[in-house]
C-alpha atoms as a PDB file:
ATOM      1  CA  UNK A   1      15.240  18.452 -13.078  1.00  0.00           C
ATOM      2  CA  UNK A   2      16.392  15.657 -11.425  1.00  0.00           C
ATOM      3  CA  UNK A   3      12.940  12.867 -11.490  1.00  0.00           C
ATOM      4  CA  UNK A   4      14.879  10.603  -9.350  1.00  0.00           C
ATOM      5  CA  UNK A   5      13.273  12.075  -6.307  1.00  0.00           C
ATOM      6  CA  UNK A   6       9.996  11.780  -7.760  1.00  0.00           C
ATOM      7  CA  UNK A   7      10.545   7.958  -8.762  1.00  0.00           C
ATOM      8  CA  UNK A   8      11.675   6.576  -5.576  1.00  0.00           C
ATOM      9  CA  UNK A   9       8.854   8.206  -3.764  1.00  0.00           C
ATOM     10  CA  UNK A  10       6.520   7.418  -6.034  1.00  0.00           C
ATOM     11  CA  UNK A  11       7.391   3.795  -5.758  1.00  0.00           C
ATOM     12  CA  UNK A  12       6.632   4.174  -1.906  1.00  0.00           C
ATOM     13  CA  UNK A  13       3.966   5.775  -1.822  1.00  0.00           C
ATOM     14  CA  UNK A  14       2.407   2.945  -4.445  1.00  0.00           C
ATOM     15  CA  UNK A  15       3.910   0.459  -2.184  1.00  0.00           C
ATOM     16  CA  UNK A  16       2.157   2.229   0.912  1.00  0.00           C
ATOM     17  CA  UNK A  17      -1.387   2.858  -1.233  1.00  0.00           C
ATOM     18  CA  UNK A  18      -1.304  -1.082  -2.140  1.00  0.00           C
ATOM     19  CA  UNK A  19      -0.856  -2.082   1.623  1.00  0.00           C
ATOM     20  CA  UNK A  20      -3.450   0.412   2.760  1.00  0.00           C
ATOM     21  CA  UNK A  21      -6.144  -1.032   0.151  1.00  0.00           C
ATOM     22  CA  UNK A  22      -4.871  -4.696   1.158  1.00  0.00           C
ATOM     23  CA  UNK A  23      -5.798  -3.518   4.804  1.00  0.00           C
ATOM     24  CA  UNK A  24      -8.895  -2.273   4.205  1.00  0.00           C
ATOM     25  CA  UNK A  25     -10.652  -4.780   2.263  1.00  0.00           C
ATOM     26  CA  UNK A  26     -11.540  -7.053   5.048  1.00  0.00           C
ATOM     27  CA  UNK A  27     -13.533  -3.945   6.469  1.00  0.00           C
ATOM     28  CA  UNK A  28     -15.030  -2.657   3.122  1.00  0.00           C
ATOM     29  CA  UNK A  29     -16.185  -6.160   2.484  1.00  0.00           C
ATOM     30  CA  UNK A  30     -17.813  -6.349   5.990  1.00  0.00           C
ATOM     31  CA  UNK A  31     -19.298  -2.955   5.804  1.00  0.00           C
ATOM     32  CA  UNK A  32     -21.233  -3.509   2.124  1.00  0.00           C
ATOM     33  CA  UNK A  33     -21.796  -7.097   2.546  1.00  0.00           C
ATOM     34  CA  UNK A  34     -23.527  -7.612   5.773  1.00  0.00           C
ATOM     35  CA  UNK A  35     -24.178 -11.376   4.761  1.00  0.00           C
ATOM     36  CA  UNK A  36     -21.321 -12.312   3.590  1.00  0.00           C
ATOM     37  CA  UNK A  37     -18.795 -14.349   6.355  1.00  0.00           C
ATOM     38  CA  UNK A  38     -16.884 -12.265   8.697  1.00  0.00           C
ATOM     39  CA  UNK A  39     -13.347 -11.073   7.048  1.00  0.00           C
ATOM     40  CA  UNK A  40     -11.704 -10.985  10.532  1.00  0.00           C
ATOM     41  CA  UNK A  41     -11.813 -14.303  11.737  1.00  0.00           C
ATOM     42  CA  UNK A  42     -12.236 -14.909  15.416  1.00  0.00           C
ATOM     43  CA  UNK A  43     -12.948 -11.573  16.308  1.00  0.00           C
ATOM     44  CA  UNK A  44     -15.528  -9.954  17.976  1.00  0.00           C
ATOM     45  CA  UNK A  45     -16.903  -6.119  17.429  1.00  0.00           C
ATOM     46  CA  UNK A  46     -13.904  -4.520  19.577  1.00  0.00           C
ATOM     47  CA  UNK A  47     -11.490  -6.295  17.914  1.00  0.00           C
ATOM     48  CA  UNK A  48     -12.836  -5.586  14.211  1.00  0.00           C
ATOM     49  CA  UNK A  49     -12.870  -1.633  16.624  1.00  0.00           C
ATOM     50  CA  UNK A  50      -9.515  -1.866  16.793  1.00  0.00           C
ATOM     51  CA  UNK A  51      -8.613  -3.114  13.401  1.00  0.00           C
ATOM     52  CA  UNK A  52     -10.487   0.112  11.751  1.00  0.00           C
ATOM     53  CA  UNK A  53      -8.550   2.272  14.687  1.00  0.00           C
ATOM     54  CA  UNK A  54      -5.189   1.022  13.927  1.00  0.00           C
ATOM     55  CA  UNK A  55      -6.234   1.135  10.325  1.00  0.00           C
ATOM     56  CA  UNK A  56      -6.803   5.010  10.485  1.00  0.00           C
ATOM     57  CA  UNK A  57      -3.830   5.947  12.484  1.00  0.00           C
ATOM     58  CA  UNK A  58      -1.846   4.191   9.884  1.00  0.00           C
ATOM     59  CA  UNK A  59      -3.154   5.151   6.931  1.00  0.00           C
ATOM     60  CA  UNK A  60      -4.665   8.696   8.255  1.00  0.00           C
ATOM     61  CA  UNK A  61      -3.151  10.102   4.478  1.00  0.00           C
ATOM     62  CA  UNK A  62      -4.530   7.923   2.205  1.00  0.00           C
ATOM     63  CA  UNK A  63      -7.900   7.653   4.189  1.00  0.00           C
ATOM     64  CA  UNK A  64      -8.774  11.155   4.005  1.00  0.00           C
ATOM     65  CA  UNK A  65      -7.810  12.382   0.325  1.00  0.00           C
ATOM     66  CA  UNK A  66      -9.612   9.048  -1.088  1.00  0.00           C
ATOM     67  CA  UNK A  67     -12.707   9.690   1.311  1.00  0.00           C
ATOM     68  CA  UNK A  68     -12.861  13.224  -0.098  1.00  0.00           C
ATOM     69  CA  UNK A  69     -12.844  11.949  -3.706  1.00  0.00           C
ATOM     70  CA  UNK A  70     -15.440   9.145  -3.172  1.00  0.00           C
ATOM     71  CA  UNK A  71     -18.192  11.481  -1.311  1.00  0.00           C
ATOM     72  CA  UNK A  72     -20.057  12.571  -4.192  1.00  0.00           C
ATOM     73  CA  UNK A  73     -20.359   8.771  -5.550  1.00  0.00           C
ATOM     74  CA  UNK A  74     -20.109   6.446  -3.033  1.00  0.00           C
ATOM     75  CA  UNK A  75     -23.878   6.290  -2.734  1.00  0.00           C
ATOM     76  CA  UNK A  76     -24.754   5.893  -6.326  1.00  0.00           C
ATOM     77  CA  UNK A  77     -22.437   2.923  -7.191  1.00  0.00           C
ATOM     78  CA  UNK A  78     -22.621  -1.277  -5.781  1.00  0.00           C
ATOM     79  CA  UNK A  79     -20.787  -2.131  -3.016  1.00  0.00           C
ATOM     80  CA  UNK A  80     -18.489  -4.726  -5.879  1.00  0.00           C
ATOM     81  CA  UNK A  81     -17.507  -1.445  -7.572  1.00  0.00           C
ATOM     82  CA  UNK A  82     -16.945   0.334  -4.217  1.00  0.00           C
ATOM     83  CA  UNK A  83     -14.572  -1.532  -2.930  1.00  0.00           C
ATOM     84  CA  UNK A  84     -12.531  -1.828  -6.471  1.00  0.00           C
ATOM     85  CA  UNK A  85     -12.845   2.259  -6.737  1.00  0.00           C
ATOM     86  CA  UNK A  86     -11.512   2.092  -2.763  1.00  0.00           C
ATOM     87  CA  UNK A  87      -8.769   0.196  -3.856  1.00  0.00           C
ATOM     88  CA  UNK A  88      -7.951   1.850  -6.831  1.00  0.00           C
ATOM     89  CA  UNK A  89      -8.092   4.980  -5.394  1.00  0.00           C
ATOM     90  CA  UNK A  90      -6.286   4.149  -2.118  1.00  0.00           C
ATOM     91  CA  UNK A  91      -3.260   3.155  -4.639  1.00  0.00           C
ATOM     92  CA  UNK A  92      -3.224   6.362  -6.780  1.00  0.00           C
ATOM     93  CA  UNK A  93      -3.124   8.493  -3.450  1.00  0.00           C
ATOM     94  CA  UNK A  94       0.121   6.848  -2.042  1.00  0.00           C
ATOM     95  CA  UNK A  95       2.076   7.057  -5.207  1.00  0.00           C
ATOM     96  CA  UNK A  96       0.992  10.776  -5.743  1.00  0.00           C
ATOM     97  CA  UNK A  97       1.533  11.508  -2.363  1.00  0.00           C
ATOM     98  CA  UNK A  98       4.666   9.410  -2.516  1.00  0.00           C
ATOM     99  CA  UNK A  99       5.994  11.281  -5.596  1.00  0.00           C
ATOM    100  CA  UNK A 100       4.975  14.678  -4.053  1.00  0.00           C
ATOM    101  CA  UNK A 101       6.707  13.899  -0.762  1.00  0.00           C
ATOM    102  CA  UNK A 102      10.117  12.994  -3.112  1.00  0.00           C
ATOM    103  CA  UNK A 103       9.493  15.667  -5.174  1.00  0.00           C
ATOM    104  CA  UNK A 104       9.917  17.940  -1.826  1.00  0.00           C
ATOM    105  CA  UNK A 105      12.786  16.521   0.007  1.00  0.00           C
ATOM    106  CA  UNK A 106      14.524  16.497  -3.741  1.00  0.00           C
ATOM    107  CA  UNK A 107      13.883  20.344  -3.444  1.00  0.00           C
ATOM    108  CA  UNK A 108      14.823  20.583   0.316  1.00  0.00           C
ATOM    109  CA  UNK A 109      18.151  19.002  -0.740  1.00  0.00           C
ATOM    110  CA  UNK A 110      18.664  20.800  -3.527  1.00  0.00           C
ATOM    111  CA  UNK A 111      18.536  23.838  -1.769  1.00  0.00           C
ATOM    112  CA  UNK A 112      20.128  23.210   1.212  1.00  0.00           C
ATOM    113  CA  UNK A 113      22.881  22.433  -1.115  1.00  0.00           C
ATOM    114  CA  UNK A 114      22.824  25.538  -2.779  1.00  0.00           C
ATOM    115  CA  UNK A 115      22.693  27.377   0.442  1.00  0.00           C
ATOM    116  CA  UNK A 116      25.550  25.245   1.407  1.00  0.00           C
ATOM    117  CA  UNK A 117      27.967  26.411  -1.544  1.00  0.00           C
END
């Protein structure tokens, strides 16, 4: 089996999950701590709006595995250990995601390569 496939995408898909928890802190920190200064300096409520908006069309992969693993605890744990689990979490989706992506279009062209002989 050729892990090749599985290495490069799994180093993208980290790369991916570490900018997506990078993005999201600013609004994680703003969410759970409601006195603490505003992340996104000089902006209003639209423009924090937007940032979450662009935020989800961006990251729409990520977002939604790691917000169906957190459910059943978000509500039992403090907003400090939220955010690290977030993060954390936000990472190990894009690299397996990453790594499953290479894994398929390692498969795609190994077929179409067979097909091709």
């Amino acid at each position: 089996m050729n892990w090749k496939n599985w290495k490069t995408g799994a180093t993208i898909g980290f790369i991916y999950g570490l900018i997506c928890a990078i993005y999201w802190i600013p609004i994680l920190v703003m969410q759970y701590f409601p006195s603490s200064h505003f992340p996104i300096m000089q902006c209003e409520d639209t423009c924090s709006g937007m940032y979450e908006f662009i935020g989800i069309i961006l990251f729409f992969p990520i977002q939604f595995f790691t917000f169906l693993i957190t459910v059943p605890f978000y509500q039992k744990i403090t907003a400090n250990y939220l955010i690290l689990s977030y993060s954390v979490i936000e990472i190990m989706v894009g690299t397996a995601l990453g790594a499953a992506i290479g894994h398929f279009f390692g498969w795609l062209e190994k077929s179409q390569n067979e097909d091709s002989a």
